[in-house]
N, C-alpha and C. Protein backbone atom coordinates (compact mmCIF):
# COMPACT_ATOMS: atom_id res chain seq x y z
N UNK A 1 0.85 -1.18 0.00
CA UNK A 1 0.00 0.00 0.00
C UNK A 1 0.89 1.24 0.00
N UNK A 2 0.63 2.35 -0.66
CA UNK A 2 1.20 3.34 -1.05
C UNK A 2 1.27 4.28 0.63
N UNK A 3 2.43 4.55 1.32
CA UNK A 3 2.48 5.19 2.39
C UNK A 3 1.19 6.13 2.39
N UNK A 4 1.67 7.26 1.19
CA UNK A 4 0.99 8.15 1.30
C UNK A 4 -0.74 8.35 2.07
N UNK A 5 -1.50 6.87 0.90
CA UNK A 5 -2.68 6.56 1.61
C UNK A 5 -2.73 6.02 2.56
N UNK A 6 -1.89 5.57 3.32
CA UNK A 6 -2.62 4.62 4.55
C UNK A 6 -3.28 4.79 5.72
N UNK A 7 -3.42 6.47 6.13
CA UNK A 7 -4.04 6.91 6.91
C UNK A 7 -5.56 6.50 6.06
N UNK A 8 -6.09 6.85 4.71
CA UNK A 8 -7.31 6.80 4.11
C UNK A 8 -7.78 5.33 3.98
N UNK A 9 -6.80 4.62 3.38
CA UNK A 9 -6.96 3.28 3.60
C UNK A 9 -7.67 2.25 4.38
N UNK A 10 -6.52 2.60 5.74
CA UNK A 10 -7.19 2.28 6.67
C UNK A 10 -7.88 2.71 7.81
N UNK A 11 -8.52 3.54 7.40
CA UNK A 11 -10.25 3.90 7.72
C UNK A 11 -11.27 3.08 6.98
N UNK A 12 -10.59 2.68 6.25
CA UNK A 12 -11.94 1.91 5.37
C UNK A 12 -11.90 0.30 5.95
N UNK A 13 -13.21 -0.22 5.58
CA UNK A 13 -13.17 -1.90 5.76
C UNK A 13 -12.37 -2.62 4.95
N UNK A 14 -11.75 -3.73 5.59
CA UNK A 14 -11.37 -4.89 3.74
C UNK A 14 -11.61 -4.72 2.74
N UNK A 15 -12.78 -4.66 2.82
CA UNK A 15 -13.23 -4.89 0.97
C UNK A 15 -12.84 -3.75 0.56
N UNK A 16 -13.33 -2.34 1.01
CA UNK A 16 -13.08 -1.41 0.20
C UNK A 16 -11.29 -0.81 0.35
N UNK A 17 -10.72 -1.13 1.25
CA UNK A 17 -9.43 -1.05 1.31
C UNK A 17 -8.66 -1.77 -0.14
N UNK A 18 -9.50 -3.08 -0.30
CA UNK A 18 -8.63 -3.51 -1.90
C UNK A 18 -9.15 -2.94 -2.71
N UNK A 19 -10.27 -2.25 -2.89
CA UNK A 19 -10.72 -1.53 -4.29
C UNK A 19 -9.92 -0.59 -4.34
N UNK A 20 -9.45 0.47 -3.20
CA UNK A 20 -8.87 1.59 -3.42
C UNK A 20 -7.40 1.26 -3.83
N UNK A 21 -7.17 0.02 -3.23
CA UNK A 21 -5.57 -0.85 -3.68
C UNK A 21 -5.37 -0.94 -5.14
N UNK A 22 -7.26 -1.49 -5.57
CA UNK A 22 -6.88 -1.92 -6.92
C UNK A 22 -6.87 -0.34 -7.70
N UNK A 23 -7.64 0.36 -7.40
CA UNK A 23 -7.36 1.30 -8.26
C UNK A 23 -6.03 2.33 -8.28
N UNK A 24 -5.21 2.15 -6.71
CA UNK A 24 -4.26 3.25 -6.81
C UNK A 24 -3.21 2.38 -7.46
N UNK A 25 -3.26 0.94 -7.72
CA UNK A 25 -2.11 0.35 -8.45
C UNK A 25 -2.43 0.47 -10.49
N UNK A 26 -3.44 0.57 -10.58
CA UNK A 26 -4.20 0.59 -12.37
C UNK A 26 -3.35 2.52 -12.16
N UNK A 27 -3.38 3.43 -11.17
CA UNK A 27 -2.72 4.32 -11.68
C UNK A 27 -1.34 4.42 -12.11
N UNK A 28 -0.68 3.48 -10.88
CA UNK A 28 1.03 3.43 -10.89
C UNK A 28 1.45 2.75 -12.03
N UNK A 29 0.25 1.92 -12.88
CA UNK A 29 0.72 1.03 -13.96
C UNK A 29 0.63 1.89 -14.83
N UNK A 30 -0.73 2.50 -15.12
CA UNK A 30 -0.63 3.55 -16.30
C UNK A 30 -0.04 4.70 -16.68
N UNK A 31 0.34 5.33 -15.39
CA UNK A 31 1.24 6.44 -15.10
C UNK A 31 2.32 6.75 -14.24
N UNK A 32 3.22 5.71 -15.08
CA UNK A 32 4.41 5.22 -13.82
C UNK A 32 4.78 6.58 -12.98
N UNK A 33 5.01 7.59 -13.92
CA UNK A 33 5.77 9.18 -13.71
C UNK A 33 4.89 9.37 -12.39
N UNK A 34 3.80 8.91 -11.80
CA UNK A 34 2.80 10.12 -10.92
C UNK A 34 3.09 9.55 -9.50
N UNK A 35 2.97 10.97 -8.92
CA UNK A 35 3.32 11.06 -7.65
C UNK A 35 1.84 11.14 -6.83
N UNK A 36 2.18 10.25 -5.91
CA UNK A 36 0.88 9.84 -4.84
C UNK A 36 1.05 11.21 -3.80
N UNK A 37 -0.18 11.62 -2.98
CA UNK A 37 -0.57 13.01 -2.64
C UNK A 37 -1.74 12.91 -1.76
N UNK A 38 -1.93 13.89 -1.35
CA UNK A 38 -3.60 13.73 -0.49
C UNK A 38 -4.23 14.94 -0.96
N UNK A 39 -5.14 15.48 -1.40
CA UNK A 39 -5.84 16.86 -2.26
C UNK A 39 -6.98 16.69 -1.36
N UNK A 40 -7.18 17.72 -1.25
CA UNK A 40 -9.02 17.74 -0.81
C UNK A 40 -9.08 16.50 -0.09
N UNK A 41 -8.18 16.18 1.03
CA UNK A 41 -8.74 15.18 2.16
C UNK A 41 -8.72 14.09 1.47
N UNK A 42 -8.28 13.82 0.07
CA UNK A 42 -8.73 12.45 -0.57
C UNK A 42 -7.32 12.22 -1.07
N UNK A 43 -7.31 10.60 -1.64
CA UNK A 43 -6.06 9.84 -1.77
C UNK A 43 -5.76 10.98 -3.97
N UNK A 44 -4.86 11.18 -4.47
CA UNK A 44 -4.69 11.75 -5.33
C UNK A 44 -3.14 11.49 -6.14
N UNK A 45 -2.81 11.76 -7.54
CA UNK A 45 -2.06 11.22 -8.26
C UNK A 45 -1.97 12.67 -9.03
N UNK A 46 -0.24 13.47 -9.06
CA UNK A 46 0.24 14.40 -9.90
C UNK A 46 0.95 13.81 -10.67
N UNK A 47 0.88 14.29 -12.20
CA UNK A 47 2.03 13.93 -12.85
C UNK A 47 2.67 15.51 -12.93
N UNK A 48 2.46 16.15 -13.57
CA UNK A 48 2.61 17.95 -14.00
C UNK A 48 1.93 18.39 -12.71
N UNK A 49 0.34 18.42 -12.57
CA UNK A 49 -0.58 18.30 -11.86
C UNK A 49 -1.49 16.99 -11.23
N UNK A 50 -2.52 18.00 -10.38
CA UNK A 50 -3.14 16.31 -9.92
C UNK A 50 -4.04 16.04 -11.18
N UNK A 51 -4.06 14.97 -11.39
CA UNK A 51 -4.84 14.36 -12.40
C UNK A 51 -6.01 13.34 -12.49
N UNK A 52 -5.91 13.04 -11.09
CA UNK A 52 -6.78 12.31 -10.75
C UNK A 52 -7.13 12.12 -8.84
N UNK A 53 -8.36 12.21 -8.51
CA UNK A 53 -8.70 11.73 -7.11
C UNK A 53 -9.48 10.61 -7.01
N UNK A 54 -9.25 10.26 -5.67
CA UNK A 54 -10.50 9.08 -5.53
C UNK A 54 -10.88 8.74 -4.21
N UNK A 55 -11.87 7.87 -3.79
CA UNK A 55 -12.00 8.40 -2.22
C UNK A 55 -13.41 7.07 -2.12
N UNK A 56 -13.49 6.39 -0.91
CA UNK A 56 -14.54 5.24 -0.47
C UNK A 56 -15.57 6.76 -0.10
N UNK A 57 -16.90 6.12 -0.33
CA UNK A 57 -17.76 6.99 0.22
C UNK A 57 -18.86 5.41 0.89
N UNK A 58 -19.68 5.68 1.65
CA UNK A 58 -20.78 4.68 2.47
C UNK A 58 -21.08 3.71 1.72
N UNK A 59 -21.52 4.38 0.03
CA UNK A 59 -21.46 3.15 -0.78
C UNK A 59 -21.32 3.31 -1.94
N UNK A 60 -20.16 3.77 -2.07
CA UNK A 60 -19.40 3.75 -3.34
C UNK A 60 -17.88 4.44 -3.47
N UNK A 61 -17.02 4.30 -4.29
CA UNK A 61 -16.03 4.84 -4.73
C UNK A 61 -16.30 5.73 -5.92
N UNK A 62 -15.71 7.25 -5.68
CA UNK A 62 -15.69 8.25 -6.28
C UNK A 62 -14.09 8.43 -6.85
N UNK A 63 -14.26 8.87 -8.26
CA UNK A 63 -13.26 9.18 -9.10
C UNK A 63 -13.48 10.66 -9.78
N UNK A 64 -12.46 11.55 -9.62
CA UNK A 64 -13.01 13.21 -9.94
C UNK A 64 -11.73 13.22 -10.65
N UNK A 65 -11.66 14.34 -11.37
CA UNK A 65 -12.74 15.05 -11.91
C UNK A 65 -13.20 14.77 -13.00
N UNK A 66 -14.04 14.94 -13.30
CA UNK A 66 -14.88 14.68 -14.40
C UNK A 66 -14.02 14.14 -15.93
N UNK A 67 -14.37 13.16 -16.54
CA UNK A 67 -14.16 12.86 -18.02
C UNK A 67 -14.49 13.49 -18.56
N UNK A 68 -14.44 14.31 -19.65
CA UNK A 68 -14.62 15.04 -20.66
C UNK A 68 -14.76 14.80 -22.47
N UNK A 69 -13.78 13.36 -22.48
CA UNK A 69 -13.75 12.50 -23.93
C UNK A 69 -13.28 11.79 -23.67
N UNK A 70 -12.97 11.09 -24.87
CA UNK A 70 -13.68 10.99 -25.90
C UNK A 70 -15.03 10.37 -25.97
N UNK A 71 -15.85 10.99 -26.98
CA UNK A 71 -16.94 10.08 -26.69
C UNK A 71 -17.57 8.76 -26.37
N UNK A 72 -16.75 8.25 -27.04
CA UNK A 72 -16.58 6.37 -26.90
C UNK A 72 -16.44 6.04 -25.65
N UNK A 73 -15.50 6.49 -24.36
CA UNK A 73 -15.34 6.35 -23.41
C UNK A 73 -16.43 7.08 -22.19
N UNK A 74 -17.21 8.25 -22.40
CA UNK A 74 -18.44 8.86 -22.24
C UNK A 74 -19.31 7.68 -21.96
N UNK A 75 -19.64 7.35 -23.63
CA UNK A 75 -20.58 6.36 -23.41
C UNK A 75 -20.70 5.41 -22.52
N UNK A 76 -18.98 4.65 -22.64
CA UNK A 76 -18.89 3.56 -22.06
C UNK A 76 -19.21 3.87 -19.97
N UNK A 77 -19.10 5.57 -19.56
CA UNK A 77 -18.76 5.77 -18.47
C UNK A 77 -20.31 6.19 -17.86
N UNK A 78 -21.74 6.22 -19.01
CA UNK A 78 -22.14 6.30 -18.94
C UNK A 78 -23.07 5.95 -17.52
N UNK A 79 -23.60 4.27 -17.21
CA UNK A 79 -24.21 3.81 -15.67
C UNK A 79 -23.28 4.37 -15.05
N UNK A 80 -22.14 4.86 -14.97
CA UNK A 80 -21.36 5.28 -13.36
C UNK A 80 -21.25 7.27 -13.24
N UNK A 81 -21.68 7.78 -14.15
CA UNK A 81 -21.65 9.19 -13.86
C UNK A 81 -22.72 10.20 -13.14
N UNK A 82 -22.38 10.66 -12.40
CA UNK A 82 -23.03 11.21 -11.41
C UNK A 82 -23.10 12.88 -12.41
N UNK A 83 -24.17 13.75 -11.76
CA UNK A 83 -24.67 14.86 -12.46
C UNK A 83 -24.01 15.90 -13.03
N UNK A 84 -23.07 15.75 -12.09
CA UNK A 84 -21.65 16.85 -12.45
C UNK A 84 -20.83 16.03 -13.23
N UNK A 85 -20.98 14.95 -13.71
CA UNK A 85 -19.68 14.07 -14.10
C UNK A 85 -18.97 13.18 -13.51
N UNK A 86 -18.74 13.37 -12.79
CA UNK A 86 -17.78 12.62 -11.43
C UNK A 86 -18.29 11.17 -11.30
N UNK A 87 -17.75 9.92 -11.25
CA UNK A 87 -17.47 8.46 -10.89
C UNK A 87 -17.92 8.17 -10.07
N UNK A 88 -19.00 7.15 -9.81
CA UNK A 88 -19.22 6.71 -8.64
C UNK A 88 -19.38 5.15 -9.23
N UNK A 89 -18.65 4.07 -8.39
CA UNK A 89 -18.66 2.60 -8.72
C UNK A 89 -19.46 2.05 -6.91
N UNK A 90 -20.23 1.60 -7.28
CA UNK A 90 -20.78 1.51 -6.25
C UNK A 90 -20.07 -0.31 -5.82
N UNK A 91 -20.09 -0.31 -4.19
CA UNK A 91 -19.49 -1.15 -3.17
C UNK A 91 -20.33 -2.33 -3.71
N UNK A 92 -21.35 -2.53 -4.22
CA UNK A 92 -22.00 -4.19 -4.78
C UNK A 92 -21.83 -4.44 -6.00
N UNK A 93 -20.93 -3.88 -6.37
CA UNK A 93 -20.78 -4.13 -7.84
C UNK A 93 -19.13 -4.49 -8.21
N UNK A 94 -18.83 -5.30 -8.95
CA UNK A 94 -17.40 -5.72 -9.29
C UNK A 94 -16.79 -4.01 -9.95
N UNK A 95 -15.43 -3.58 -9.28
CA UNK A 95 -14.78 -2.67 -10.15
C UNK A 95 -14.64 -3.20 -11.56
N UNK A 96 -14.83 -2.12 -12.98
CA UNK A 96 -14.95 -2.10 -13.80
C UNK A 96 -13.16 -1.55 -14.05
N UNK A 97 -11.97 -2.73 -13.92
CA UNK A 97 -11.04 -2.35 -13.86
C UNK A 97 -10.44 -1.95 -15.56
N UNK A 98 -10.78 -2.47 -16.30
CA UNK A 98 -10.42 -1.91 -17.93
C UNK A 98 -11.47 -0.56 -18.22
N UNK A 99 -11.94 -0.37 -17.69
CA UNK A 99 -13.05 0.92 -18.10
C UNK A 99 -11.81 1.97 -17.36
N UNK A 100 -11.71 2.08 -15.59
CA UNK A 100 -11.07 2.46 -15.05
C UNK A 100 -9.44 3.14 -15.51
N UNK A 101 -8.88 2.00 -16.01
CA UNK A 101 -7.58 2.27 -16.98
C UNK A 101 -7.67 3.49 -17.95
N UNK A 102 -9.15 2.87 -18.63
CA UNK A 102 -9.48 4.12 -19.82
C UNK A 102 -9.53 5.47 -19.09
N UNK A 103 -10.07 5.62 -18.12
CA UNK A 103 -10.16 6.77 -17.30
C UNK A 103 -8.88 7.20 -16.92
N UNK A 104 -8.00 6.74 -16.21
CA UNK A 104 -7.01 7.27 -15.73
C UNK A 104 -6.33 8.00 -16.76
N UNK A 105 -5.98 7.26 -18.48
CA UNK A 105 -4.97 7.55 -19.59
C UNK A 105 -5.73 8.56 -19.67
N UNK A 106 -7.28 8.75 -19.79
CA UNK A 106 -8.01 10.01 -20.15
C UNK A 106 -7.35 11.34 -19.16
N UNK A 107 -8.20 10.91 -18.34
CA UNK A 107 -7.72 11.76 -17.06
C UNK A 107 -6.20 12.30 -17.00
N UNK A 108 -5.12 11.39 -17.63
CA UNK A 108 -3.59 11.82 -17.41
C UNK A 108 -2.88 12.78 -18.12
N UNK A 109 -4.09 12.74 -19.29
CA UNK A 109 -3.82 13.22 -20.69
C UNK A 109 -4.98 14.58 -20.29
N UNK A 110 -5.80 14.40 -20.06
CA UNK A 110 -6.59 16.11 -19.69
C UNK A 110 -6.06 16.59 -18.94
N UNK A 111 -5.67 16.58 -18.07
CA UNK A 111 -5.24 17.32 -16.72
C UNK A 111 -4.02 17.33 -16.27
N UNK A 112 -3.16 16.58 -16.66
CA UNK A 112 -1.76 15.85 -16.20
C UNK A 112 -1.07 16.70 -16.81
């Protein structure tokens, strides 16, 4: 587990402790360059900038900020976007870890 998070980490239960595992490792794979961080109280990834957050909520995992393109990936992000945009994978549902990937390269490449 990444130092940085382990205060966030472990606040959370098991289960959601490996989702946040699985997703802060799909970042270190896709964006070896990025540096782990805490932003806004939440676990976070700079490459240039932060480029990505993420954070357990009661029942679900949130991914900010918002996707923007391409459309193909929109679509695909479609059941998980909340009104503003923003990610929510909810705790009864298997992480959508190849969708996720798509997000991060998106995300690394908008904002990064």
């Amino acid at each position: 587990m990444n130092a940085v998070f382990s205060d966030h980490f472990e606040a959370q239960t098991l289960p959601i402790r490996e989702r946040l595992k699985l997703i802060s490792k799909v970042v270190e794979r896709v964006v070896p360059s990025a540096t782990a961080c805490i932003s806004y109280k939440m676990p976070a990834y700079r490459a240039h900038k932060i480029f990505i957050y993420f954070s357990a909520f009661k029942r679900h995992i949130g991914i900010y900020p918002p996707v923007t393109g391409p459309d193909d990936l929109l679509r695909d992000l479609a059941p998980f976007r909340g009104p503003k945009g923003n990610l929510t994978f909810p705790h009864d549902q298997s992480l959508p870890l190849d969708l996720i990937e798509r997000v991060v390269q998106q995300l690394a490449k908008q904002y990064g």
